[in-house]
Protein backbone atom coordinates (compact mmCIF):
# COMPACT_ATOMS: atom_id res chain seq x y z
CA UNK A 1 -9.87 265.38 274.84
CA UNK A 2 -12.29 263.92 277.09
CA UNK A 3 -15.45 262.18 276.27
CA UNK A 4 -18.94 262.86 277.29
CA UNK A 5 -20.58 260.10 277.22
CA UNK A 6 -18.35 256.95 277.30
CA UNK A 7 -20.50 254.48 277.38
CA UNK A 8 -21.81 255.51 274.12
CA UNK A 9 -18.69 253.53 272.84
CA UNK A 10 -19.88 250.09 273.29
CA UNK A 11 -21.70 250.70 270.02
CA UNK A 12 -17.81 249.82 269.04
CA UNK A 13 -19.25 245.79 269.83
CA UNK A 14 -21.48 245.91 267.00
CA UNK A 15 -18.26 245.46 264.46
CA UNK A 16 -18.13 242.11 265.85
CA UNK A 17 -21.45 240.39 265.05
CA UNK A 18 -21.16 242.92 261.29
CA UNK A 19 -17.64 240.64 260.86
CA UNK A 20 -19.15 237.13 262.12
CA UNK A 21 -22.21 237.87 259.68
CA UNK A 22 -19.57 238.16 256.71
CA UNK A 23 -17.58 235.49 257.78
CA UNK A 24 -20.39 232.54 258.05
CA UNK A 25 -20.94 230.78 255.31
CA UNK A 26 -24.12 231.17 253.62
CA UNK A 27 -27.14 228.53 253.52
CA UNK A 28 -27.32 226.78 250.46
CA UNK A 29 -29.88 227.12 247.95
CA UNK A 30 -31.62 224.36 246.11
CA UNK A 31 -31.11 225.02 242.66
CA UNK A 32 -32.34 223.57 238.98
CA UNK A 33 -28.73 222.95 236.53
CA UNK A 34 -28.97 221.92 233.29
CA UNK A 35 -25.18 220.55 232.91
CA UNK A 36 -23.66 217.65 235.51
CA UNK A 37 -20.63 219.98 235.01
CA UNK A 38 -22.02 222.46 237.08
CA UNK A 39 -22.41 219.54 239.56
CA UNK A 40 -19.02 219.35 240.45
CA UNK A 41 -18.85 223.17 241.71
CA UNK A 42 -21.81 222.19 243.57
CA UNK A 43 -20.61 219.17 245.57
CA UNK A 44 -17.23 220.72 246.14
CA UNK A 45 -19.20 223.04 248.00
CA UNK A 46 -21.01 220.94 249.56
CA UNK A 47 -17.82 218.72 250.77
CA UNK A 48 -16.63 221.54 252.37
CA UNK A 49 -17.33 220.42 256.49
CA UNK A 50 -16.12 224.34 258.46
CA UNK A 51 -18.82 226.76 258.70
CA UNK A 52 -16.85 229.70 258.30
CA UNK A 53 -15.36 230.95 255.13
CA UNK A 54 -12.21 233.52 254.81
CA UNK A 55 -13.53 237.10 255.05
CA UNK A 56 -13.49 239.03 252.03
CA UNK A 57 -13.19 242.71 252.97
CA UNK A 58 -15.93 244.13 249.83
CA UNK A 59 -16.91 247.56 250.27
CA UNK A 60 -20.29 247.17 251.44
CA UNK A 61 -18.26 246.03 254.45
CA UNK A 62 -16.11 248.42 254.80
CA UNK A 63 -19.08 251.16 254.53
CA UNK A 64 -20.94 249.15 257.55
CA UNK A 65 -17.84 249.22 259.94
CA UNK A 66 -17.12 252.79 258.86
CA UNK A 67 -20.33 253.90 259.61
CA UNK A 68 -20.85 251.83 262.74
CA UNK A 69 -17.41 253.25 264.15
CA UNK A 70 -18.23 256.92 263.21
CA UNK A 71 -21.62 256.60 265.08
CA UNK A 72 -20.15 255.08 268.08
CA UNK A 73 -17.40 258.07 268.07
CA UNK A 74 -20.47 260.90 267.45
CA UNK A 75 -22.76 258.82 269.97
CA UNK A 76 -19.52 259.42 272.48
CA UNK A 77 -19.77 262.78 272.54
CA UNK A 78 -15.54 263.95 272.00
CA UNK A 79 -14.85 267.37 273.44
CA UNK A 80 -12.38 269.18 273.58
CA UNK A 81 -10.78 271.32 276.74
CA UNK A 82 -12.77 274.23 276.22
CA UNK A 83 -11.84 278.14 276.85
CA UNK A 84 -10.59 280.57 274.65
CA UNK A 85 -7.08 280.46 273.79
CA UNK A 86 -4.62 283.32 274.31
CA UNK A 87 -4.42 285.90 271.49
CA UNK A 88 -8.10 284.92 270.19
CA UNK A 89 -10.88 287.27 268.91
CA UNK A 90 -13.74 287.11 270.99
CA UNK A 91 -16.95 288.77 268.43
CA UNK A 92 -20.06 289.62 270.02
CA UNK A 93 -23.34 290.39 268.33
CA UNK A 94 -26.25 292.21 269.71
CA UNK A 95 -29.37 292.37 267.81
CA UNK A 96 -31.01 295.73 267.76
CA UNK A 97 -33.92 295.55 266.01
CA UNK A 98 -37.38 296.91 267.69
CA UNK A 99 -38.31 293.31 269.29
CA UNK A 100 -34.97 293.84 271.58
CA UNK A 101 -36.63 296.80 272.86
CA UNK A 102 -39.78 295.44 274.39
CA UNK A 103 -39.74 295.30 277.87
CA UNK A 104 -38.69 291.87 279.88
CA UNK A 105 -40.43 290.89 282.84
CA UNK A 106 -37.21 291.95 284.80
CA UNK A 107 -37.60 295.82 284.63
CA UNK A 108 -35.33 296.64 281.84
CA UNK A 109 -35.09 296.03 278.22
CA UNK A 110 -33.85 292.84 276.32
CA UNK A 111 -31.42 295.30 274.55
CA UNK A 112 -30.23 296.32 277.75
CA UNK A 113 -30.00 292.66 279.40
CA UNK A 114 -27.81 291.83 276.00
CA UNK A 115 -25.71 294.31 276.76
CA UNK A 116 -25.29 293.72 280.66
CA UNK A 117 -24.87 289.85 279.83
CA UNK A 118 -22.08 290.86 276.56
CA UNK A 119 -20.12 293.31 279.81
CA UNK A 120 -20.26 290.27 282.14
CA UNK A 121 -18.73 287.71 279.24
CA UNK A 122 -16.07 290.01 278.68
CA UNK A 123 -15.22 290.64 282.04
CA UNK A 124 -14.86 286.77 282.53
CA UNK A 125 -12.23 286.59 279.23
CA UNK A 126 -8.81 286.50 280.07
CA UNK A 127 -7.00 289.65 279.60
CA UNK A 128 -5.22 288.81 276.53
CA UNK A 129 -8.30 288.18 274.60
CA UNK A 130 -10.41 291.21 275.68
């Protein structure tokens, strides 16, 4: 498998400002409390000196790195070697309607290029799929 457009894979850095965002600890609030026992949760809080808190992996999280990493891989453009494997069915449709009839500006028929262009693809398929 071989990709595309590789590049297209540094989107992958993005998980790493998504995880530092989760992992800061968030600005405090001034807030009105009715009880000096809420007080205590408040200043234990505010003892607390490290920015950073231990990451909690919550789903919204999980949704933002999935998608993040699943854009990167589409944005990267995976393909595959190509070619038709041995012992494959090759199907080839021609539309026939009146509109394939109407003259081209190279002398013959659209019908008729189809049908040249269908000859030349399965002169070009290995002989085990033709």
């Amino acid at each position: 498998m071989t990709w595309l457009s590789p590049w297209s894979l540094l989107w992958l850095g993005l998980t790493v400002p998504l995880v530092l965002l989760y992992v800061l600890k968030r600005k405090r609030v001034d807030r009105v409390i009715g009880s000096t026992l809420l007080w205590e949760a408040a200043l234990r809080d505010l003892r607390a000196e490290r920015p950073w808190k231990r990451l909690i992996p919550t789903v919204a999280l999980l949704l933002q790195l999935l998608a993040i990493v699943l854009g990167a891989l589409a944005l990267g453009r995976p393909a595959g070697a190509g070619g038709v494997p041995t012992g494959a069915t090759v199907a080839l449709v021609v539309d026939t309607s009146a509109s394939m009839a109407a003259r081209s500006g190279h002398g013959g028929s659209r019908l008729e290029r189809a049908v040249e262009v269908g000859r030349e693809l399965a002169r070009a398929l290995p002989p085990a799929a033709a």
